[in-house]
C-alpha atoms as a PDB file:
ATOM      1  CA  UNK A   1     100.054 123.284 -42.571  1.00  0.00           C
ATOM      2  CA  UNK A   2     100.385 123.846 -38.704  1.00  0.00           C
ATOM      3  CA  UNK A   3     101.366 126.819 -37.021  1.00  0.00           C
ATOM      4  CA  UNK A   4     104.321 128.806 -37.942  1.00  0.00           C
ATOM      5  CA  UNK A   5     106.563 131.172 -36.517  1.00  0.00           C
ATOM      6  CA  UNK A   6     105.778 135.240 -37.297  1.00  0.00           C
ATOM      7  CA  UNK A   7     108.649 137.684 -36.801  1.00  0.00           C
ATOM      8  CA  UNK A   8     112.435 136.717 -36.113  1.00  0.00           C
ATOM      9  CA  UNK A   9     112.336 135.930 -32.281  1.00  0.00           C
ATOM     10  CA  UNK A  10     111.575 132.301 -30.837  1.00  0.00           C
ATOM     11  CA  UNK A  11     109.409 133.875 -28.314  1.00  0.00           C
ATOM     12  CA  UNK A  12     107.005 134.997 -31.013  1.00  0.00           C
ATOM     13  CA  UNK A  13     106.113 131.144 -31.718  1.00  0.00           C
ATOM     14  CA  UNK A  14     102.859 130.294 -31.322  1.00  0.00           C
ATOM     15  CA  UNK A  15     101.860 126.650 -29.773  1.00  0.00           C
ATOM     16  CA  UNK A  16     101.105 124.187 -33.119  1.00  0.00           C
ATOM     17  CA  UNK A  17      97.561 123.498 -33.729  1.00  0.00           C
ATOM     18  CA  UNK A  18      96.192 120.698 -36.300  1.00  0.00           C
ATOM     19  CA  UNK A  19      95.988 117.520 -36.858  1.00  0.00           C
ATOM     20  CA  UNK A  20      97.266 114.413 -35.522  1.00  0.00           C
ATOM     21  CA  UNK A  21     100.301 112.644 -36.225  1.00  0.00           C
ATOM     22  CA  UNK A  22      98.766 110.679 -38.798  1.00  0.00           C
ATOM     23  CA  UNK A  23      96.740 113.081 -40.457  1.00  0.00           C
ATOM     24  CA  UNK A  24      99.777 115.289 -40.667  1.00  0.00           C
ATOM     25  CA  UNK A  25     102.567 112.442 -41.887  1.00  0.00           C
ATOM     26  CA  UNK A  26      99.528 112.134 -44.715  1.00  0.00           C
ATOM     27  CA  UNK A  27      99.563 115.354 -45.392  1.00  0.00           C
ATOM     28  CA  UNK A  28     103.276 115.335 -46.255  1.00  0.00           C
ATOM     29  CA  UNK A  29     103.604 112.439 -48.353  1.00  0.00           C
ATOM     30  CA  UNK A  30     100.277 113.589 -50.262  1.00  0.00           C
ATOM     31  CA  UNK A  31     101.021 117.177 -50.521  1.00  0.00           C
ATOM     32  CA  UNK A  32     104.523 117.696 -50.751  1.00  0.00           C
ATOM     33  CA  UNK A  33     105.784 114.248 -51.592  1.00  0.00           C
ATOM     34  CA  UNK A  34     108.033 113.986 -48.840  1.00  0.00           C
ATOM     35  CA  UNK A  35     108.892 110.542 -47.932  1.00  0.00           C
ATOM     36  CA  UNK A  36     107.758 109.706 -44.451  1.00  0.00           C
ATOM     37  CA  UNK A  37     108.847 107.407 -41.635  1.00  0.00           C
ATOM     38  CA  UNK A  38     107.511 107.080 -38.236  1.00  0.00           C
ATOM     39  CA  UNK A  39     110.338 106.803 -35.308  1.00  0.00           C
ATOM     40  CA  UNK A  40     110.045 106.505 -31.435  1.00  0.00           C
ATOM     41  CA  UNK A  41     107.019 108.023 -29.581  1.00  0.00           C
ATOM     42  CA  UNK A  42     106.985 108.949 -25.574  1.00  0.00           C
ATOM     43  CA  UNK A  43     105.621 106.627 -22.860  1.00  0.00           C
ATOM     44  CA  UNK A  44     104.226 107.899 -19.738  1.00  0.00           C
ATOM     45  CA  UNK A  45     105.826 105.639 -16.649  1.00  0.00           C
ATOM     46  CA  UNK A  46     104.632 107.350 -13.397  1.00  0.00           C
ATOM     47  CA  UNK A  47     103.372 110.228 -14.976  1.00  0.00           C
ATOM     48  CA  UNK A  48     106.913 110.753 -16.711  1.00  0.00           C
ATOM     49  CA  UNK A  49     107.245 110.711 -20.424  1.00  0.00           C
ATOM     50  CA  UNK A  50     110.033 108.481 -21.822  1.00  0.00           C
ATOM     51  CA  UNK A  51     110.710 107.319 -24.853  1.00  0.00           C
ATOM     52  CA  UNK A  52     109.869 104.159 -26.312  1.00  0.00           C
ATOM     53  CA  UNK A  53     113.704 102.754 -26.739  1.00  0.00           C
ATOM     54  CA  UNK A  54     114.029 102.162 -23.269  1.00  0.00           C
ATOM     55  CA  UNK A  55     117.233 104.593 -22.862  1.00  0.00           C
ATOM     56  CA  UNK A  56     116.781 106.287 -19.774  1.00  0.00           C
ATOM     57  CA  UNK A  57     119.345 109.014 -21.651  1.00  0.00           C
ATOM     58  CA  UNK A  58     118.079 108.963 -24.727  1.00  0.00           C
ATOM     59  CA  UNK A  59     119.335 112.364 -26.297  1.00  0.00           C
ATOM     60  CA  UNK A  60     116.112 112.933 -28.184  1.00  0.00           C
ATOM     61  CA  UNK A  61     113.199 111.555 -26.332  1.00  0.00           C
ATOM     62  CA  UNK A  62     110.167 110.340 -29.023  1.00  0.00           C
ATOM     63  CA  UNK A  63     112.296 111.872 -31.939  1.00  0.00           C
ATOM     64  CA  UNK A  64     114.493 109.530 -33.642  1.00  0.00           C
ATOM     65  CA  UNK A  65     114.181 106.412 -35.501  1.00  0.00           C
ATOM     66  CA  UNK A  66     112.693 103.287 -34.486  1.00  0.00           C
ATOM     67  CA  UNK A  67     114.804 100.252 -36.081  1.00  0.00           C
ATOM     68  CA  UNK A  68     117.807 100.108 -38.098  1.00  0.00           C
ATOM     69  CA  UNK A  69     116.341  99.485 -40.934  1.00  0.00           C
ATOM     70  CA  UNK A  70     114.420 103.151 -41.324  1.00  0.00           C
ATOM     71  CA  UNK A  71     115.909 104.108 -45.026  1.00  0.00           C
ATOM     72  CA  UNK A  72     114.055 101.182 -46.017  1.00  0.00           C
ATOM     73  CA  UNK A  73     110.835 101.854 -44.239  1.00  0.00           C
ATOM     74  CA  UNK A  74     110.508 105.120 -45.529  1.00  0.00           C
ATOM     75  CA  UNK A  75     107.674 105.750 -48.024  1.00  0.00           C
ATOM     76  CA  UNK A  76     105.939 108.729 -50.153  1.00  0.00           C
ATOM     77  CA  UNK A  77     102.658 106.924 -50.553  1.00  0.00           C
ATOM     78  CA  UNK A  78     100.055 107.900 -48.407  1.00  0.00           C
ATOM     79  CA  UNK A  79      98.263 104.875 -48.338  1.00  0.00           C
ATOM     80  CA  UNK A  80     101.130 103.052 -46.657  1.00  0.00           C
ATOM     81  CA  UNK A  81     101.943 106.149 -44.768  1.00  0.00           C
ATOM     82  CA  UNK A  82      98.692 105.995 -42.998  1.00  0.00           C
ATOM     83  CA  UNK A  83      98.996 102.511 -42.390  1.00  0.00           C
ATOM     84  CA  UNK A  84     102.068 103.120 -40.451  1.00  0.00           C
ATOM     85  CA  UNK A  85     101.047 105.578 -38.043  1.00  0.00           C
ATOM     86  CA  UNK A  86      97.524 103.745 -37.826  1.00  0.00           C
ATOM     87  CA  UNK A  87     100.005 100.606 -35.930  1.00  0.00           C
ATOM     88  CA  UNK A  88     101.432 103.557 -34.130  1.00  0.00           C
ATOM     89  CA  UNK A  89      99.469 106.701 -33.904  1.00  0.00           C
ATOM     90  CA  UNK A  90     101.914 108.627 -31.401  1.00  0.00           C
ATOM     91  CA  UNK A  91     105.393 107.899 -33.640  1.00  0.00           C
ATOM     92  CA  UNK A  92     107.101 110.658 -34.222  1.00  0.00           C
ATOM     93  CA  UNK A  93     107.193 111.713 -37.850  1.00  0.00           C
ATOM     94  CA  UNK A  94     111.197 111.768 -39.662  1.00  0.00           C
ATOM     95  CA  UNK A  95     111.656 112.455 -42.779  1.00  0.00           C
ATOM     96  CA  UNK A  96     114.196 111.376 -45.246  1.00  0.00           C
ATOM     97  CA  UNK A  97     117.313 113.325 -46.021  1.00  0.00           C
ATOM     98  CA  UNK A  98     119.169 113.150 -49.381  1.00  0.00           C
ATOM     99  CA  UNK A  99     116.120 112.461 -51.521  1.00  0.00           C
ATOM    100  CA  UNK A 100     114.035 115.192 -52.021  1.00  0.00           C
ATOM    101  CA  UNK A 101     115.984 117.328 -50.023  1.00  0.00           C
ATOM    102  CA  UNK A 102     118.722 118.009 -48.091  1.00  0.00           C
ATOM    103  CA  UNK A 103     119.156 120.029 -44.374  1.00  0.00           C
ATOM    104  CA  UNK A 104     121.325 122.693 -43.724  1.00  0.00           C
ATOM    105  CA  UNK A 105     121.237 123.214 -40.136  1.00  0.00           C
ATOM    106  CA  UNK A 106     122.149 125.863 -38.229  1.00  0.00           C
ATOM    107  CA  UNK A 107     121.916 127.681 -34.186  1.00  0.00           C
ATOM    108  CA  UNK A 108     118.607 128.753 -33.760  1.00  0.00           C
ATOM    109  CA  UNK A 109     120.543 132.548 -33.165  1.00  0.00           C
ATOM    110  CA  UNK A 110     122.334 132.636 -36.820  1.00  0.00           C
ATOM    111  CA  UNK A 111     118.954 130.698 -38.090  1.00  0.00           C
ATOM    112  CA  UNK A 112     117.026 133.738 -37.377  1.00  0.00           C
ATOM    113  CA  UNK A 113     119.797 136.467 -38.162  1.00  0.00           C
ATOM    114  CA  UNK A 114     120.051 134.817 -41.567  1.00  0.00           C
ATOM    115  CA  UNK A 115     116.548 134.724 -41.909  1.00  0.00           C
ATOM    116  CA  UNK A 116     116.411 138.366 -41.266  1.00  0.00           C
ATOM    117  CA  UNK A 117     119.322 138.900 -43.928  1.00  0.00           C
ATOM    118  CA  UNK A 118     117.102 136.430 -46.594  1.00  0.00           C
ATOM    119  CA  UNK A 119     113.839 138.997 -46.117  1.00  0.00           C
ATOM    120  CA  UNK A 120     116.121 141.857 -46.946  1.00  0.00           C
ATOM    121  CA  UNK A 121     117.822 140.245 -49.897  1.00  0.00           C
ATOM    122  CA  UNK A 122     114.324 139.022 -50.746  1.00  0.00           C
ATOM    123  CA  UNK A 123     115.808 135.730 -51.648  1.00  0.00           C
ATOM    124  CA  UNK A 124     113.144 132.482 -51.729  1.00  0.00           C
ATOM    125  CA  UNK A 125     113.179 130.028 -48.707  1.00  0.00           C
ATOM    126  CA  UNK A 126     112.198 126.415 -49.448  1.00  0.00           C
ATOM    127  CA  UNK A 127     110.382 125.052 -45.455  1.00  0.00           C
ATOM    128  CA  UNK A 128     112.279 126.175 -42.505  1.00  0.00           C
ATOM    129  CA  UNK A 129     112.354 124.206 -39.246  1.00  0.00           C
ATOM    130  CA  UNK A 130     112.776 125.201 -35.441  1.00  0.00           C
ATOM    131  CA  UNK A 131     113.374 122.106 -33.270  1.00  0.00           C
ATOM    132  CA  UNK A 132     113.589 122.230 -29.663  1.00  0.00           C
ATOM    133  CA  UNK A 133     117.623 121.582 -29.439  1.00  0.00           C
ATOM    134  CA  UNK A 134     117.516 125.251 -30.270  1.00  0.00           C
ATOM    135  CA  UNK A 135     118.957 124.643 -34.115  1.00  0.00           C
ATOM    136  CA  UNK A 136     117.385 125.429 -37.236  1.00  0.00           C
ATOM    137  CA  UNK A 137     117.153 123.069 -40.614  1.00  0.00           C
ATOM    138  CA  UNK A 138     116.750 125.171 -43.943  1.00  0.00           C
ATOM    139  CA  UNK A 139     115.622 122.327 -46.658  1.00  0.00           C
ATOM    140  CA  UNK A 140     117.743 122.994 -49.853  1.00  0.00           C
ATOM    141  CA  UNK A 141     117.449 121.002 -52.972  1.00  0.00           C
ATOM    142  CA  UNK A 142     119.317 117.161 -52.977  1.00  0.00           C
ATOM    143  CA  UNK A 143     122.920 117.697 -53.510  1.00  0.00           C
ATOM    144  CA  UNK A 144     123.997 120.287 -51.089  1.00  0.00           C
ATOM    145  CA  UNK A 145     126.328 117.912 -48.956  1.00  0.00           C
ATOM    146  CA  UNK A 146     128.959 117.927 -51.871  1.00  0.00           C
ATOM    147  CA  UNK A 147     128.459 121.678 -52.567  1.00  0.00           C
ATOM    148  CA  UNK A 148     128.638 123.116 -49.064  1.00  0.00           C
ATOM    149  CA  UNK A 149     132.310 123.192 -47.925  1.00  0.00           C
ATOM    150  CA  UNK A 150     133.406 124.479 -50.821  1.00  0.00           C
ATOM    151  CA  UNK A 151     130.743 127.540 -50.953  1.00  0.00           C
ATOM    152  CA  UNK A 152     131.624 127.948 -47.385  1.00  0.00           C
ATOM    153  CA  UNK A 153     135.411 128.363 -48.496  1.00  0.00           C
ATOM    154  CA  UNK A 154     134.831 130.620 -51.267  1.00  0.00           C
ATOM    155  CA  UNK A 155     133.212 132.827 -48.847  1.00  0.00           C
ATOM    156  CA  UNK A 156     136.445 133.118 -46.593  1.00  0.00           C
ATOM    157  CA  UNK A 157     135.265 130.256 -43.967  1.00  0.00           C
ATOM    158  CA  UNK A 158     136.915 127.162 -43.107  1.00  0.00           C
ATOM    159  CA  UNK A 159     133.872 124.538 -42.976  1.00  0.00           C
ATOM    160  CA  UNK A 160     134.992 123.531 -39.013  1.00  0.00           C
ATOM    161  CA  UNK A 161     134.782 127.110 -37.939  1.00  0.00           C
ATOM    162  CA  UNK A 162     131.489 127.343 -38.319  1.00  0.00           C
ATOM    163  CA  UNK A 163     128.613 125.561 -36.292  1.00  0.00           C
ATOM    164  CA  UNK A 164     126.968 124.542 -40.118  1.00  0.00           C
ATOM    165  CA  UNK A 165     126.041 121.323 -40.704  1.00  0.00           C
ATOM    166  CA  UNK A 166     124.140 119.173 -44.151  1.00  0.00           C
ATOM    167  CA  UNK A 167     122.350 116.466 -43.906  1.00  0.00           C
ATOM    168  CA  UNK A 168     122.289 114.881 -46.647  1.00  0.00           C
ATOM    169  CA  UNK A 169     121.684 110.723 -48.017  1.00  0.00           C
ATOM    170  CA  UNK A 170     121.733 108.491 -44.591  1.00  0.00           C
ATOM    171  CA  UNK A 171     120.382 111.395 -42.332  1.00  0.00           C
ATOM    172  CA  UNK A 172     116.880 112.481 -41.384  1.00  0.00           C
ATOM    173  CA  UNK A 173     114.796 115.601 -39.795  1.00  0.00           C
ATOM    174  CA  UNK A 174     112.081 115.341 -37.704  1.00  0.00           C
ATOM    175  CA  UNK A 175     109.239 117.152 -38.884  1.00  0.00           C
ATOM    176  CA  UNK A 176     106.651 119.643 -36.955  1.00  0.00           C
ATOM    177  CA  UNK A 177     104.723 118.611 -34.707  1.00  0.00           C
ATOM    178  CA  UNK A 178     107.018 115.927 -33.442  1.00  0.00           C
ATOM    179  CA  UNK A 179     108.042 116.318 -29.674  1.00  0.00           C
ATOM    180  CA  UNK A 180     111.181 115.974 -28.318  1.00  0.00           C
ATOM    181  CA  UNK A 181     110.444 114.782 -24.901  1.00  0.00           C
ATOM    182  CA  UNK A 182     109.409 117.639 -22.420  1.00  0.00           C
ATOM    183  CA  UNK A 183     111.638 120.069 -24.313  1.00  0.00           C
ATOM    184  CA  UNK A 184     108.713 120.917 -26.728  1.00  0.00           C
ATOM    185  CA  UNK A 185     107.528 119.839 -30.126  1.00  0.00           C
ATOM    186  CA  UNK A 186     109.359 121.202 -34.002  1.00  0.00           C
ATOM    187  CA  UNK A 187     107.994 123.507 -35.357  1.00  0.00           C
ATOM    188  CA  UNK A 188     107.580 125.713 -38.530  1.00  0.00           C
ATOM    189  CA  UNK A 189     109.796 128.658 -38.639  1.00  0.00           C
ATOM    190  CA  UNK A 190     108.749 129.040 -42.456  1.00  0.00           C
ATOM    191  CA  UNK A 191     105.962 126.410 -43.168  1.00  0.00           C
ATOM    192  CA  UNK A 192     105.375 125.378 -46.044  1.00  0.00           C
ATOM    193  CA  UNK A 193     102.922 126.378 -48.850  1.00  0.00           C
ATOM    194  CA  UNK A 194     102.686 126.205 -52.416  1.00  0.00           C
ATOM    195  CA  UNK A 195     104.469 128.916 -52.576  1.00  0.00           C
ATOM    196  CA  UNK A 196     107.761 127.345 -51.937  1.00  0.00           C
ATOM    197  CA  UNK A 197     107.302 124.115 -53.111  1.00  0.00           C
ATOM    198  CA  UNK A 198     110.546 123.978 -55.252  1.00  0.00           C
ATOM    199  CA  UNK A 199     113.477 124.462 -52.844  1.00  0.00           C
ATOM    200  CA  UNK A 200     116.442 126.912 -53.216  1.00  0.00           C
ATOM    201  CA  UNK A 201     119.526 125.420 -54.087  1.00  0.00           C
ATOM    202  CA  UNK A 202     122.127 125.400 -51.242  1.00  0.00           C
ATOM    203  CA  UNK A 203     124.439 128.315 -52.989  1.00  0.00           C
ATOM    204  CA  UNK A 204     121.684 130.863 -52.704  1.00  0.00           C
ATOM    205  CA  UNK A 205     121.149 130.446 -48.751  1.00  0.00           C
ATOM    206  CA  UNK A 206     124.970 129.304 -47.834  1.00  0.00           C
ATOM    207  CA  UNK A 207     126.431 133.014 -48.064  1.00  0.00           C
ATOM    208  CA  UNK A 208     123.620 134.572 -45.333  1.00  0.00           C
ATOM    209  CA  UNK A 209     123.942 131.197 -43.465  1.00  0.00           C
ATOM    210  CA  UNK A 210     127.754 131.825 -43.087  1.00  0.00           C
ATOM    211  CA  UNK A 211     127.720 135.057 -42.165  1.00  0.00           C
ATOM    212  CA  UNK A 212     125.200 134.575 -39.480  1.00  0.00           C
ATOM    213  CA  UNK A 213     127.003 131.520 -38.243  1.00  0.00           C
ATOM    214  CA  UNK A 214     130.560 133.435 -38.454  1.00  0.00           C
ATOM    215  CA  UNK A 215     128.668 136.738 -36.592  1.00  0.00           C
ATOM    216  CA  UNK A 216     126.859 134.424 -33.932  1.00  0.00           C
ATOM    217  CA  UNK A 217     130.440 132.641 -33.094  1.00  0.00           C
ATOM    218  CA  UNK A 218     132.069 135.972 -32.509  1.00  0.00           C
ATOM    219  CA  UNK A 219     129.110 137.321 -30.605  1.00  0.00           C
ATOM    220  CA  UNK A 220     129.643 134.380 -28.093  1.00  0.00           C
END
C-alpha cells in the first residue's frame, strides 16, 4: 500500500507516495474489507489550510468526522466507497473501530520500543499506524476493549497508569495518507500486506505494549 516506516525511529519515515484519496479509501474497502468513511478535508483561506468544520481550533485539522451520523455512513463496498470520495475527493479517510478491528493506541516512544520487543519475540503484527499527534494505533482483532484492563492487571499495571488506550465500537482511526492539518499526514509504521491480513488478538501484543508504556512513563 503506501509508504511505510523501515527501522524503529520516526526520523527513518519516508514521505507517502501513491494514490489519491479515493483510489486509496478503494483500495481498503476492496482489499482488506475495511469499512470506510470519508471525514473533514483542509481548506486553503489566504494561503492557510483549515479545516472544513469551520473551528478555527479544531484539534485535528482535515482528520475527523464530517456529520454525526458517520457509524451510519460507513461502508465496505467499494462501489459506494468511490462514490463518496468522488462528491469529495480531498476527505480524509476514517475508518471504523469495533468491527473488523479494534485500536490499541499507544506514545509514538513505547509504540516503537514495543515494536522493537515484538521483532525480538518474533510475534505477528496485524497494520500499525503512526499519526502525526505522535501516538501509535496497533489494530487487534474486535473485542479487545473488554479484554484490555484486565490483561493490563494481570501484568502488574493499573489500566490509568499507563498512557494505553482501545478503541473499540463508537470510535474511529484515521487511516494513511490522511493529513492532520500542517502537522503531517498518518502513516504506515507496519503497512499492511497479505501477510498480516488476520490480526493478532489483543493478549498477544498487550504484555510488550505495557511494558513499553510502563518503561516510557518512568523514562519521563
Amino acid at each position: 500500500m503506501e509508504e511505510t516506516i523501515a527501522g524503529t525511529q520516526a526520523a527513518q519515515i519516508p514521505q507517502q507516495r501513491g494514490q489519491s484519496l479515493l483510489e486509496t479509501a478503494v483500495r481498503y474497502a476492496e482489499e482488506r474489507h475495511w469499512d470506510v468513511f470519508p471525514g473533514t478535508w483542509l481548506e486553503s483561506v489566504g494561503g492557510v489550510q483549515h479545516c472544513s468544520c469551520g473551528d478555527a481550533s479544531c484539534p485535528a485539522p482535515g482528520a475527523h468526522p464530517a456529520r454525526p451520523d458517520w457509524a451510519a455512513q460507513a461502508t465496505g463496498s467499494a462501489t459506494v466507497a468511490r462514490r463518496m470520495w468522488q462528491q469529495q475527493p480531498a476527505a480524509s479517510i476514517l475508518l471504523p473501530t469495533g468491527l473488523t478491528f479494534d485500536a490499541v493506541s499507544v506514545p509514538e516512544s513505547a509504540g516503537f520500543l514495543a515494536l522493537a520487543r515484538m521483532e525480538r519475540m518474533e510475534l505477528t503484527l496485524g497494520p500499525v499506524t503512526l499519526t502525526p499527534d505522535r501516538r501509535m494505533q496497533f489494530l487487534v482483532l474486535p473485542g479487545a476493549t473488554a479484554k484490555v484492563p484486565e490483561l493490563v492487571r494481570k501484568l502488574g499495571w493499573s489500566p490509568a497508569s499507563l498512557d494505553l488506550a482501545v478503541l473499540g465500537e463508537g470510535n474511529y482511526v484515521a487511516a494513511p495518507p490522511t493529513r492532520f492539518g500542517s502537522r503531517g499526514a498518518v502513516q504506515w509504521a507496519c503497512r499492511p500486506t497479505p501477510a498480516n491480513r488476520w490480526l493478532p488478538d489483543a493478549e498477544e501484543l498487550i504484555p510488550p505494549l505495557a511494558y513499553a508504556c510502563g518503561r516510557d512513563r518512568r523514562d519521563r
